[in-house]
PDB file of N, CA and C in Angstrom:
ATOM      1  N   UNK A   1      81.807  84.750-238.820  1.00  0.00           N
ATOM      2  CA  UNK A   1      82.547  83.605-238.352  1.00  0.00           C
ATOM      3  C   UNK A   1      83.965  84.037-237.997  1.00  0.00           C
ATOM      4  N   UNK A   2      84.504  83.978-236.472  1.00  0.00           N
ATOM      5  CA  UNK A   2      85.926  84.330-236.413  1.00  0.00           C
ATOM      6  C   UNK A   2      87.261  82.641-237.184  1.00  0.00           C
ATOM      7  N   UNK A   3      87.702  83.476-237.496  1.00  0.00           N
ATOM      8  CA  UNK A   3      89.306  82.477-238.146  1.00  0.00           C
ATOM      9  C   UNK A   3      89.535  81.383-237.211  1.00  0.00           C
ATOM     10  N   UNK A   4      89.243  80.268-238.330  1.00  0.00           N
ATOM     11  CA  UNK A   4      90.059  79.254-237.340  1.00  0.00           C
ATOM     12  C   UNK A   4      91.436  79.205-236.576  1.00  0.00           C
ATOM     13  N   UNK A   5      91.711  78.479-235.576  1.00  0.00           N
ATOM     14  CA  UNK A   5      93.148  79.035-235.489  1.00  0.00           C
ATOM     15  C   UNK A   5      93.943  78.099-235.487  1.00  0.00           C
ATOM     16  N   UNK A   6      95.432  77.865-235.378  1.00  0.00           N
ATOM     17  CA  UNK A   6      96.149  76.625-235.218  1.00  0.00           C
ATOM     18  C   UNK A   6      96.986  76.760-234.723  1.00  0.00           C
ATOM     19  N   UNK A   7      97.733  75.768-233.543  1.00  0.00           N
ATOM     20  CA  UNK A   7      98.984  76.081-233.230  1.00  0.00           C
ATOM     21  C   UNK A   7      99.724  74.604-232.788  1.00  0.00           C
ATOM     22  N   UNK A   8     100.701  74.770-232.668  1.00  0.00           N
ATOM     23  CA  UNK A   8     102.086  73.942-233.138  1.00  0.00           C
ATOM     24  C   UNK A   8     101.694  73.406-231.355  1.00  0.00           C
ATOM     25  N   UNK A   9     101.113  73.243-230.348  1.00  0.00           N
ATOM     26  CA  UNK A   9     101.522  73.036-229.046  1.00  0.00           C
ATOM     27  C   UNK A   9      99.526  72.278-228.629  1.00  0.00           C
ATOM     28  N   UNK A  10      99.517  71.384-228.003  1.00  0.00           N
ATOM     29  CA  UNK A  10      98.567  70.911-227.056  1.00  0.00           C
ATOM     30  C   UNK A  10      97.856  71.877-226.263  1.00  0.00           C
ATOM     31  N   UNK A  11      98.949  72.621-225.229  1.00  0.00           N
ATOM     32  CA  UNK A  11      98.067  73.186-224.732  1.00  0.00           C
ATOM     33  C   UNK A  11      97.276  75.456-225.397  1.00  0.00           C
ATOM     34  N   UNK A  12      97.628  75.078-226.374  1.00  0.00           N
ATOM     35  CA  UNK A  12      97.087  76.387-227.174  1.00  0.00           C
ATOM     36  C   UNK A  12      98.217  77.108-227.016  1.00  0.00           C
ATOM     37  N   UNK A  13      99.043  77.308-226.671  1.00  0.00           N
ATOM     38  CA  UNK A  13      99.843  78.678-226.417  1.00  0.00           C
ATOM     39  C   UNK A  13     101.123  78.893-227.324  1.00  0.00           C
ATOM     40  N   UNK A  14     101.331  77.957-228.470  1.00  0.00           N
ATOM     41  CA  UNK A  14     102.008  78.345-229.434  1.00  0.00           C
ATOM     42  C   UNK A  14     101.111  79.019-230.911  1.00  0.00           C
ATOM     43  N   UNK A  15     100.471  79.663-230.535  1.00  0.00           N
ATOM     44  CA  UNK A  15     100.073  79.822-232.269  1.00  0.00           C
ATOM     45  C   UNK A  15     100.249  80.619-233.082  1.00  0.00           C
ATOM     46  N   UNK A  16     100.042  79.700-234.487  1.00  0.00           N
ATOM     47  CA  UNK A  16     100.526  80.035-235.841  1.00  0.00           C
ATOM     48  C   UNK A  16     100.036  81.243-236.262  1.00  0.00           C
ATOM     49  N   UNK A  17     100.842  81.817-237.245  1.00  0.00           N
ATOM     50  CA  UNK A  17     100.319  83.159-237.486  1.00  0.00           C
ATOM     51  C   UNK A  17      99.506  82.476-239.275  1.00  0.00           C
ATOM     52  N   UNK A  18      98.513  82.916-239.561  1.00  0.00           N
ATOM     53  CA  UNK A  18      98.421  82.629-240.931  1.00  0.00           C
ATOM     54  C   UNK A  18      98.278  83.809-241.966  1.00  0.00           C
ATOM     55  N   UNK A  19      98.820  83.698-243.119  1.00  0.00           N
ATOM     56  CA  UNK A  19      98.857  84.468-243.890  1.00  0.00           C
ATOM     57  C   UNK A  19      97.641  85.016-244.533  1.00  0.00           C
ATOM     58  N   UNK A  20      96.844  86.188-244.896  1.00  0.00           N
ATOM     59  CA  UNK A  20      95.491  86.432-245.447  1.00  0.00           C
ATOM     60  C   UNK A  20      96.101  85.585-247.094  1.00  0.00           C
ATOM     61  N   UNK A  21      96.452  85.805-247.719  1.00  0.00           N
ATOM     62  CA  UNK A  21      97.165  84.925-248.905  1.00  0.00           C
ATOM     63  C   UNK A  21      97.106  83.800-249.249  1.00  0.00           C
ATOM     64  N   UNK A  22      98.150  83.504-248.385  1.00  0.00           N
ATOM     65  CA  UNK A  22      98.411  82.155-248.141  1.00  0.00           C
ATOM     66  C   UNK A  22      97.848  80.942-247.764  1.00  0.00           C
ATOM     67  N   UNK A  23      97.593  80.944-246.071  1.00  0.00           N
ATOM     68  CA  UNK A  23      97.304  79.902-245.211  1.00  0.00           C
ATOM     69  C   UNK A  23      98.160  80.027-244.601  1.00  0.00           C
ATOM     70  N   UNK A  24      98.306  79.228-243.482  1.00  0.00           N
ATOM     71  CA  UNK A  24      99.673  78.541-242.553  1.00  0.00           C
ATOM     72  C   UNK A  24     100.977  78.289-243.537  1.00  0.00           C
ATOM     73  N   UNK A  25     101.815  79.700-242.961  1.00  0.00           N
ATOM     74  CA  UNK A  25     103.282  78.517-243.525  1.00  0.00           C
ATOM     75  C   UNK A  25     103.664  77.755-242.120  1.00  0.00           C
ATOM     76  N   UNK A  26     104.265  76.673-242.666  1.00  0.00           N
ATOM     77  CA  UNK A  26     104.722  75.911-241.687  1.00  0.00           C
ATOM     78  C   UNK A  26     106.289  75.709-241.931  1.00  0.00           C
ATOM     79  N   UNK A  27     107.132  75.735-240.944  1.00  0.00           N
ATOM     80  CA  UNK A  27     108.607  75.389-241.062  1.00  0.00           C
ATOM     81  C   UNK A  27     108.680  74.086-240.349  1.00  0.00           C
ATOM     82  N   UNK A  28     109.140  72.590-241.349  1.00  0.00           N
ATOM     83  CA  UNK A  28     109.376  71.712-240.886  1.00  0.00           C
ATOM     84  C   UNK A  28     110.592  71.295-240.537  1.00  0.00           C
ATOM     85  N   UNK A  29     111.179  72.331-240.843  1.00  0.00           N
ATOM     86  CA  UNK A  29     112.844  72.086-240.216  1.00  0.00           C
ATOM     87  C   UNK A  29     113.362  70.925-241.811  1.00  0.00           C
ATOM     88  N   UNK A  30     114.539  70.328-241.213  1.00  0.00           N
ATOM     89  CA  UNK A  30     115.396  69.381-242.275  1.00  0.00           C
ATOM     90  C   UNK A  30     114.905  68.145-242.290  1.00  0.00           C
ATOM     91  N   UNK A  31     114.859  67.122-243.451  1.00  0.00           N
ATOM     92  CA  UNK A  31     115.369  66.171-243.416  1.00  0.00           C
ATOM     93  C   UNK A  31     115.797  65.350-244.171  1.00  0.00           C
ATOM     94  N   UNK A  32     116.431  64.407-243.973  1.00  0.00           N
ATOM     95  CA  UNK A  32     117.213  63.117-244.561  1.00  0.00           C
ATOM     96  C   UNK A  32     116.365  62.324-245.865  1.00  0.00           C
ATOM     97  N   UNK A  33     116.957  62.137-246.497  1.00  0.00           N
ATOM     98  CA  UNK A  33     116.398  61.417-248.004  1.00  0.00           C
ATOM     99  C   UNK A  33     115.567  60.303-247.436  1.00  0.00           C
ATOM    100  N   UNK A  34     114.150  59.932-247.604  1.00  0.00           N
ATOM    101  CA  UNK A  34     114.028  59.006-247.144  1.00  0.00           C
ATOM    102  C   UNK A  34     113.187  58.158-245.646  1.00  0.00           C
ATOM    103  N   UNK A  35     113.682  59.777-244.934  1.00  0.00           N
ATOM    104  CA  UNK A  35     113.443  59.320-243.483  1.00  0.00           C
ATOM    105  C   UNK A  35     112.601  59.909-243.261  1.00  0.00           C
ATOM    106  N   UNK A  36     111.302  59.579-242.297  1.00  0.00           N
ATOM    107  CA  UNK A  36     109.875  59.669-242.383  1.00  0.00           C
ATOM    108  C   UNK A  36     109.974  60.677-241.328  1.00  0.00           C
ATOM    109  N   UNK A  37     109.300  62.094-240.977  1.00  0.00           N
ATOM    110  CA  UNK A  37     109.219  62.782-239.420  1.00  0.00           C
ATOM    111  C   UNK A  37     107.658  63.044-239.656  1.00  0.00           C
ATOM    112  N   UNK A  38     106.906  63.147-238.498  1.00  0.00           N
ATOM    113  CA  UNK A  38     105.604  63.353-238.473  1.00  0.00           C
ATOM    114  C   UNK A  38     105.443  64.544-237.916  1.00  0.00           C
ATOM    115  N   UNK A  39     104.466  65.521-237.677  1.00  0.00           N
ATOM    116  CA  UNK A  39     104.286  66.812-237.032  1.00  0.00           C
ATOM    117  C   UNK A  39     103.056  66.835-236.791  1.00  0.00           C
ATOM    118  N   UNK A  40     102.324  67.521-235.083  1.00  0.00           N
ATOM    119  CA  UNK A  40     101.683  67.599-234.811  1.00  0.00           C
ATOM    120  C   UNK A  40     100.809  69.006-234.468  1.00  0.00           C
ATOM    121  N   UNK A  41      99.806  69.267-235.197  1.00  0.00           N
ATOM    122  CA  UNK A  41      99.189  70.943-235.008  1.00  0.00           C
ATOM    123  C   UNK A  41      98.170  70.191-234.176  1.00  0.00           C
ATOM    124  N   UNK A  42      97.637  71.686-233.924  1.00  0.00           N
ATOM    125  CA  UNK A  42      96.225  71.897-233.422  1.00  0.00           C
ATOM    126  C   UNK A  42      95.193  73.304-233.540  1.00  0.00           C
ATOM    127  N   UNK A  43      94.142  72.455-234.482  1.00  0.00           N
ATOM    128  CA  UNK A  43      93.218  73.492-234.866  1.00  0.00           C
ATOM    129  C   UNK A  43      91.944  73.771-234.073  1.00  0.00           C
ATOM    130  N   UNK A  44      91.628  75.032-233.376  1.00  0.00           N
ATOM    131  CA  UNK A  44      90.715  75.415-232.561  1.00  0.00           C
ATOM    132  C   UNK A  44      89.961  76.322-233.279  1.00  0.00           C
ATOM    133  N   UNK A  45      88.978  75.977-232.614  1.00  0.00           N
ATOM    134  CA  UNK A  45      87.084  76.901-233.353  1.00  0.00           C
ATOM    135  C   UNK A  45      86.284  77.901-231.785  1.00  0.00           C
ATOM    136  N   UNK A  46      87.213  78.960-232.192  1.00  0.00           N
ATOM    137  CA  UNK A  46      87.254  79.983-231.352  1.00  0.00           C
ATOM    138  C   UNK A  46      85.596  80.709-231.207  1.00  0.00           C
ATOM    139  N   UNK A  47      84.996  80.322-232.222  1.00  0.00           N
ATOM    140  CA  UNK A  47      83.839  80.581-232.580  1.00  0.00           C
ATOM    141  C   UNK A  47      82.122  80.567-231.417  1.00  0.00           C
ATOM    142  N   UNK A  48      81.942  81.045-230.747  1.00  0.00           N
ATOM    143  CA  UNK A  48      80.621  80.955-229.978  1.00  0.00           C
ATOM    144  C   UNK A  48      79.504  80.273-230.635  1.00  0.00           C
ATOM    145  N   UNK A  49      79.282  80.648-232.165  1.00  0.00           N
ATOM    146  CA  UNK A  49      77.915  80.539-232.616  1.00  0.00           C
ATOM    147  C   UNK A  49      77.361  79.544-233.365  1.00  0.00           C
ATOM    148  N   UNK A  50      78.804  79.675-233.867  1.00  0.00           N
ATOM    149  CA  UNK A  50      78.364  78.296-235.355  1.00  0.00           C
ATOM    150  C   UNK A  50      78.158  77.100-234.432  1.00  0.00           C
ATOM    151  N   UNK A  51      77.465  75.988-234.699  1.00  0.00           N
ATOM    152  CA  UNK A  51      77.392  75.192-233.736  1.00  0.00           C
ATOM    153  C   UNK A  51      78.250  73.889-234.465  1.00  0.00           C
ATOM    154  N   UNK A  52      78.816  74.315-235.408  1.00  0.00           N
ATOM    155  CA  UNK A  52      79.764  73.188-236.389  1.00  0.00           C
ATOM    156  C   UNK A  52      80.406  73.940-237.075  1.00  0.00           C
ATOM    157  N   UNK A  53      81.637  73.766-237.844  1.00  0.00           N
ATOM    158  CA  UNK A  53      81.840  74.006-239.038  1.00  0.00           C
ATOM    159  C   UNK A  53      82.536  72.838-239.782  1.00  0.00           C
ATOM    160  N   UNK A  54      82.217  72.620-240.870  1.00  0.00           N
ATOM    161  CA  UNK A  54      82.827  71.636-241.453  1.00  0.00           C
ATOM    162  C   UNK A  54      84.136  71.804-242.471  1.00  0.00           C
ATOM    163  N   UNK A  55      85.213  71.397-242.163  1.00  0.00           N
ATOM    164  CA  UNK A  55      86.900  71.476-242.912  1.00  0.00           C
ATOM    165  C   UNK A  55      87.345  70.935-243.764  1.00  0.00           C
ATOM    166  N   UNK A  56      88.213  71.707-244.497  1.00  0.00           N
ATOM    167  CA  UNK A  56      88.718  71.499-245.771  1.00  0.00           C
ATOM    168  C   UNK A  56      89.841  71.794-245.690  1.00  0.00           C
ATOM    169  N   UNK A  57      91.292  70.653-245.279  1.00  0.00           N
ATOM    170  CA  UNK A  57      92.888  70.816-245.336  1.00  0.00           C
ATOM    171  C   UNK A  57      92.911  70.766-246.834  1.00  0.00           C
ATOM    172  N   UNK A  58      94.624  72.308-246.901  1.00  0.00           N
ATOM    173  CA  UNK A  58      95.255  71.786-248.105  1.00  0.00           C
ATOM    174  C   UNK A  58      96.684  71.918-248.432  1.00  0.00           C
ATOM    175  N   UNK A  59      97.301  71.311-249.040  1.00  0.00           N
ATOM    176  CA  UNK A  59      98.991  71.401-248.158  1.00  0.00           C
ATOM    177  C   UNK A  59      99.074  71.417-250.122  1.00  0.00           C
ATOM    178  N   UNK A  60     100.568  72.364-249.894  1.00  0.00           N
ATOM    179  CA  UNK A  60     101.030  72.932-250.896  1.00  0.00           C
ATOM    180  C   UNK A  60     102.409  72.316-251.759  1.00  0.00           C
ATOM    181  N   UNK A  61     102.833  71.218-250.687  1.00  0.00           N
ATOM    182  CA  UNK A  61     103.948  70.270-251.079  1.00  0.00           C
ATOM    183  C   UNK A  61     103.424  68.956-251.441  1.00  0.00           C
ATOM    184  N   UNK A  62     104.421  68.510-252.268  1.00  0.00           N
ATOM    185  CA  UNK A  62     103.632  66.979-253.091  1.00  0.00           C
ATOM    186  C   UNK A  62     103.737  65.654-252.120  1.00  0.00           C
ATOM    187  N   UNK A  63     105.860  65.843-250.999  1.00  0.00           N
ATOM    188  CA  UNK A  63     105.894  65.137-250.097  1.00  0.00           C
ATOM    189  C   UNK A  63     105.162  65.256-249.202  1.00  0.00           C
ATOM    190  N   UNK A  64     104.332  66.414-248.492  1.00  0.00           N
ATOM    191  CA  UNK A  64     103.681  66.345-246.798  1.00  0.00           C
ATOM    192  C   UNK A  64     102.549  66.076-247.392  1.00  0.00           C
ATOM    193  N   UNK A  65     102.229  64.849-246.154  1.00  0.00           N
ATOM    194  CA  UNK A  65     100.939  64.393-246.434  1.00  0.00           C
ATOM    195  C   UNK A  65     100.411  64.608-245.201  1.00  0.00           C
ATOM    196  N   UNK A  66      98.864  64.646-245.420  1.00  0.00           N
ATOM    197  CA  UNK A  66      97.968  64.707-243.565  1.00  0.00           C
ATOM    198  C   UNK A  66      97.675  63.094-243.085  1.00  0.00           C
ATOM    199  N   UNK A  67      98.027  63.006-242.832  1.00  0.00           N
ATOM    200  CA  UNK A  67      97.644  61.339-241.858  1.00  0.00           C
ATOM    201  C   UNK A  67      96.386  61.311-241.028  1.00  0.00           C
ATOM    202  N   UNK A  68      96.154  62.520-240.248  1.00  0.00           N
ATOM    203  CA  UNK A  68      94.892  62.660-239.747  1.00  0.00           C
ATOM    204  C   UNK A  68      94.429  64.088-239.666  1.00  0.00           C
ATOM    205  N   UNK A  69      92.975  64.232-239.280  1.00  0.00           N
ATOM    206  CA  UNK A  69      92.545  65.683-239.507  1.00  0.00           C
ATOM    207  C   UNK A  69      91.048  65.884-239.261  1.00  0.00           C
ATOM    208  N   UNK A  70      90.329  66.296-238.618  1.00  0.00           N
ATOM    209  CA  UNK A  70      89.325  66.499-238.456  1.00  0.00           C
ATOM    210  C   UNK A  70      88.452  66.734-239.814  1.00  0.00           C
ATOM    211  N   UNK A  71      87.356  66.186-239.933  1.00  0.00           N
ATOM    212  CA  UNK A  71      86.208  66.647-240.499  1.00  0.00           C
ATOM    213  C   UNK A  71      85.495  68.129-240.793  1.00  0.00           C
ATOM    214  N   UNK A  72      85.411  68.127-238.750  1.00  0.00           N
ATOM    215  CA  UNK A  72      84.547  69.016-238.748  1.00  0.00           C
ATOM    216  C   UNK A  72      84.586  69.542-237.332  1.00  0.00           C
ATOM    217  N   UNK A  73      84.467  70.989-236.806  1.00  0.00           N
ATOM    218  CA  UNK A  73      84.793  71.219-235.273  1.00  0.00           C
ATOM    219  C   UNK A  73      83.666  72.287-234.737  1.00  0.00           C
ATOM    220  N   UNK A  74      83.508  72.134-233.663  1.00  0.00           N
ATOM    221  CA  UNK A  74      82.384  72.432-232.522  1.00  0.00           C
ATOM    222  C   UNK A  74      83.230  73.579-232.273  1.00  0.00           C
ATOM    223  N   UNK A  75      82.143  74.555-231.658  1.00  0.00           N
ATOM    224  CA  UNK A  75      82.589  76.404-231.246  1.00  0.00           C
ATOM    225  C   UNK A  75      83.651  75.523-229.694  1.00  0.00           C
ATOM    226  N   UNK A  76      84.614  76.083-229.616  1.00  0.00           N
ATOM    227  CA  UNK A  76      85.883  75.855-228.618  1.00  0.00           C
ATOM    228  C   UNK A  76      86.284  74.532-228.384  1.00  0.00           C
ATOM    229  N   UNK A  77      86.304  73.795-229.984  1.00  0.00           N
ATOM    230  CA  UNK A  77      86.595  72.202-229.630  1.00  0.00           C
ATOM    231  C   UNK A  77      88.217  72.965-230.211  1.00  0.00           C
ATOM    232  N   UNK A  78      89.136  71.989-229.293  1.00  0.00           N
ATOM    233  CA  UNK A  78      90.392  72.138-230.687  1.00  0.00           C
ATOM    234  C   UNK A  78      90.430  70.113-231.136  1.00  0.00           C
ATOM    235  N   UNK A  79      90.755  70.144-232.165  1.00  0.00           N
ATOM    236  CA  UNK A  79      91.765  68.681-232.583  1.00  0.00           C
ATOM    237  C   UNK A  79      92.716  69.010-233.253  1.00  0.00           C
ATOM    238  N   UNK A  80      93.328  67.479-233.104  1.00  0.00           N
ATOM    239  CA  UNK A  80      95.424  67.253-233.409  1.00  0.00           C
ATOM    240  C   UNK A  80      94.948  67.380-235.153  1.00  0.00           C
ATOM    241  N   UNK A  81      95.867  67.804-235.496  1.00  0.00           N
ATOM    242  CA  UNK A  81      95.956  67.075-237.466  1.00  0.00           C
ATOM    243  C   UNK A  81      97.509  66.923-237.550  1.00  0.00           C
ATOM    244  N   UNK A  82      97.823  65.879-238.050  1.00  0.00           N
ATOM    245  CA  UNK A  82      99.024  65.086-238.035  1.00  0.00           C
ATOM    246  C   UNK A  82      99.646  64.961-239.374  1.00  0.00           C
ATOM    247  N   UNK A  83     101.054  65.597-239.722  1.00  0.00           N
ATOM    248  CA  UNK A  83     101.452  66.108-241.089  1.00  0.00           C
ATOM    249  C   UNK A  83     102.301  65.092-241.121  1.00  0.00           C
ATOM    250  N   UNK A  84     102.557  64.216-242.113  1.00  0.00           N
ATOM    251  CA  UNK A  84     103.857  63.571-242.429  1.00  0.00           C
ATOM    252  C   UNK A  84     104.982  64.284-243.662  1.00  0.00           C
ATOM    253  N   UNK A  85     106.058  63.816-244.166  1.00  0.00           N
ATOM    254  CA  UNK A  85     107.181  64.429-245.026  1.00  0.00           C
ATOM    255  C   UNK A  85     108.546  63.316-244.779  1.00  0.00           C
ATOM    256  N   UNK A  86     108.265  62.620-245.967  1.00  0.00           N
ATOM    257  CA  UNK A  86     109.448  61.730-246.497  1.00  0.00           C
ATOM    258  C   UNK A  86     110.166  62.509-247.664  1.00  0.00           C
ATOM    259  N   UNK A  87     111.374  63.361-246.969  1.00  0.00           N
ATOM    260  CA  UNK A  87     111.747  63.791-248.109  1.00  0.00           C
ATOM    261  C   UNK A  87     112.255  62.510-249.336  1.00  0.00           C
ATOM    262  N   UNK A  88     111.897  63.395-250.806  1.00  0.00           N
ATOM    263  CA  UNK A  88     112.720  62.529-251.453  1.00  0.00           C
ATOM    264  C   UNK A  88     114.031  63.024-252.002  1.00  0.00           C
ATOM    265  N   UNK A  89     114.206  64.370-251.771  1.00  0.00           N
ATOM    266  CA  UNK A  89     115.251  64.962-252.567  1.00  0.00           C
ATOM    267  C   UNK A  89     116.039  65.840-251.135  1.00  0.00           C
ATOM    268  N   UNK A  90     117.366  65.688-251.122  1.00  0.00           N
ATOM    269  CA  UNK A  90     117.794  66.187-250.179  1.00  0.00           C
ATOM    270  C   UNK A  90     117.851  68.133-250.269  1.00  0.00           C
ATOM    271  N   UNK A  91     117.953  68.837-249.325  1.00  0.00           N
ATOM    272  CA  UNK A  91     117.394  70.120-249.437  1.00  0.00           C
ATOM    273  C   UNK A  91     118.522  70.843-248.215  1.00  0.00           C
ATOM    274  N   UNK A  92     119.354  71.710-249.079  1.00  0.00           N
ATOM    275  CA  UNK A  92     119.663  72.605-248.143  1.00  0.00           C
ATOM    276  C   UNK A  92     119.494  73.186-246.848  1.00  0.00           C
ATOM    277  N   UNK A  93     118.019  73.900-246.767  1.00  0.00           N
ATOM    278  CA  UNK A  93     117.358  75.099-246.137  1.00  0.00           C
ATOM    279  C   UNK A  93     116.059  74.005-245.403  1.00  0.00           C
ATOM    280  N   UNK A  94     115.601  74.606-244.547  1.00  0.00           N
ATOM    281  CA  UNK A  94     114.121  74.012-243.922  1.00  0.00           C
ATOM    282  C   UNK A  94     113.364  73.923-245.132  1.00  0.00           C
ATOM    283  N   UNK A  95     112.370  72.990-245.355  1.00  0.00           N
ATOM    284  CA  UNK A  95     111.293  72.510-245.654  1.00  0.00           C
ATOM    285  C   UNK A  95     110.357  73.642-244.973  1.00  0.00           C
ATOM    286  N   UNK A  96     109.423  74.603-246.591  1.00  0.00           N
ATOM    287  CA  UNK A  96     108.324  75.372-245.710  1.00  0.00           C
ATOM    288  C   UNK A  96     107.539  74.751-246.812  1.00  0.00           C
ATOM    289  N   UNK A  97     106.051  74.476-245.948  1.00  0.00           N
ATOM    290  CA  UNK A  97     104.979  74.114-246.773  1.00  0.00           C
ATOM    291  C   UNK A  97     103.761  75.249-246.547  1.00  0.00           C
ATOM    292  N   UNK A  98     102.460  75.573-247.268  1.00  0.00           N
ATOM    293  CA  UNK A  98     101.579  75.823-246.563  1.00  0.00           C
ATOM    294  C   UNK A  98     100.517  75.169-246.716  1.00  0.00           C
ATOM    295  N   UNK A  99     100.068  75.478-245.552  1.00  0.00           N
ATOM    296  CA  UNK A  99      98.678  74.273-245.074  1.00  0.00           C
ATOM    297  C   UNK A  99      97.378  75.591-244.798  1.00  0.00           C
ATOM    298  N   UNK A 100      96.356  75.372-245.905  1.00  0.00           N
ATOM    299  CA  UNK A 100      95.420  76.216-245.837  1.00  0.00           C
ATOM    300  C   UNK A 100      94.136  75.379-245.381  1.00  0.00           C
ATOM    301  N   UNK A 101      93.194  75.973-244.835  1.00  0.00           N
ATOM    302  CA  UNK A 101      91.929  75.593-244.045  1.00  0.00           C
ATOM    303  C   UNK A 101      90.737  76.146-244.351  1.00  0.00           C
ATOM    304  N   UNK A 102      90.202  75.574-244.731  1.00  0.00           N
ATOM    305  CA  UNK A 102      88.612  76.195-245.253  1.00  0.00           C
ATOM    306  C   UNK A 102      87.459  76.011-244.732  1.00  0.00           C
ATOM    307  N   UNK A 103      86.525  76.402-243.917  1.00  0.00           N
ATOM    308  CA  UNK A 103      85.580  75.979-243.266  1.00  0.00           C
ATOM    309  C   UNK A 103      84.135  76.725-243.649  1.00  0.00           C
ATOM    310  N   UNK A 104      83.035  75.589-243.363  1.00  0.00           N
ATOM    311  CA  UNK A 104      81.614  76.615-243.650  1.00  0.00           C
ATOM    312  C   UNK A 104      80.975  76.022-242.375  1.00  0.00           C
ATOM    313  N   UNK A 105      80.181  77.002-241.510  1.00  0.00           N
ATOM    314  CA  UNK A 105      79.272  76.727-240.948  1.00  0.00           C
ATOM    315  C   UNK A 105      78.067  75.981-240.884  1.00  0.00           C
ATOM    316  N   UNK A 106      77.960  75.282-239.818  1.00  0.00           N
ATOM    317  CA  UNK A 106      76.833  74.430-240.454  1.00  0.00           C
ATOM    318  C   UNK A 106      76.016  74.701-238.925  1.00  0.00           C
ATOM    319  N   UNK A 107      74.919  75.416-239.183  1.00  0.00           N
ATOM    320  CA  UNK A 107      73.886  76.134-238.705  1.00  0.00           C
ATOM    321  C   UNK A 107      72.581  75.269-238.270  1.00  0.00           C
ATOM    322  N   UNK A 108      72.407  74.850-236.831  1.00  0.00           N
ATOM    323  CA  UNK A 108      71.370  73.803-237.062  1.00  0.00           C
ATOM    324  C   UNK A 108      70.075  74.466-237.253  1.00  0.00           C
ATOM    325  N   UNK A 109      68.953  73.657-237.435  1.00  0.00           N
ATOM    326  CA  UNK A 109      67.778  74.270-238.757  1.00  0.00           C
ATOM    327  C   UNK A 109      67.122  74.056-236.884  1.00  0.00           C
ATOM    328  N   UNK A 110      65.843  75.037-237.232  1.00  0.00           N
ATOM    329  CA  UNK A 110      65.104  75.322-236.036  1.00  0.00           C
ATOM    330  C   UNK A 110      64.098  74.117-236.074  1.00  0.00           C
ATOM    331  N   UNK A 111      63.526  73.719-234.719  1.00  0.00           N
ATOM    332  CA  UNK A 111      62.745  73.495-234.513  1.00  0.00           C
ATOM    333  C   UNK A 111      61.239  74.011-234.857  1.00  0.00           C
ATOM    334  N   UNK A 112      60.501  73.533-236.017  1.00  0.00           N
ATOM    335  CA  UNK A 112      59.510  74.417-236.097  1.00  0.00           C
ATOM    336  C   UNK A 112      57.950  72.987-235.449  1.00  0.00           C
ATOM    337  N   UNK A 113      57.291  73.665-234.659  1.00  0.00           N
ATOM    338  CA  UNK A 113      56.093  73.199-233.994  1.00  0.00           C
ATOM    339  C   UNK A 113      54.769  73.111-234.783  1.00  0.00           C
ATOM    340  N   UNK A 114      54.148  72.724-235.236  1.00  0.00           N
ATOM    341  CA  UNK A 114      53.030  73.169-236.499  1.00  0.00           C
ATOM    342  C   UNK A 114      51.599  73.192-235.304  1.00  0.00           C
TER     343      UNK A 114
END
């Protein structure tokens, strides 16, 4: 199965590097006590074969939440997943979270003829 991939842009051409470790760090930049910013990825299934795989988001901060996110993705489907972050505590430095992705193939069962 090749790596899912993700990137920060619609049309594919920003993407994220992910950590073997980690997952996705993500830099959400600053914000304000309080004040809501949303962020938009996109995860693509670079994959020829699998004819599904089914997903598992997981974000490493208690404020970013996923608002939306695929299930499950088709070999060269991409979809949006949509991060929210109300800070509650004001913060120096950017906000980094990571957002890890887990997927299993889901292999359709053959046709058997008796």
């Amino acid at each position: 199965m090749k790596k899912l991939e993700l990137y920060s842009d619609f049309t594919l051409e920003n993407k994220l590097t992910e950590s073997e470790e980690h997952g996705f760090i993500l830099d959400l930049g600053e914000g304000e006590v309080g004040e809501t910013k949303q962020f938009e990825y996109y995860i693509y299934n670079p994959d020829e074969k699998a004819h599904k795989i089914e997903l598992v988001f997981e974000l490493d901060h208690p404020e970013v939440k996923i608002l939306t996110s695929p299930t499950d993705l088709n070999p060269g489907q991409k979809e949006k997943i949509v991060l929210e972050w109300t800070p509650a505590l004001e913060i120096e430095d950017s906000l980094h979270t990571v957002l890890k992705i887990s997927g299993m193939n889901k292999w359709k069962k053959p046709n058997l003829v008796s």
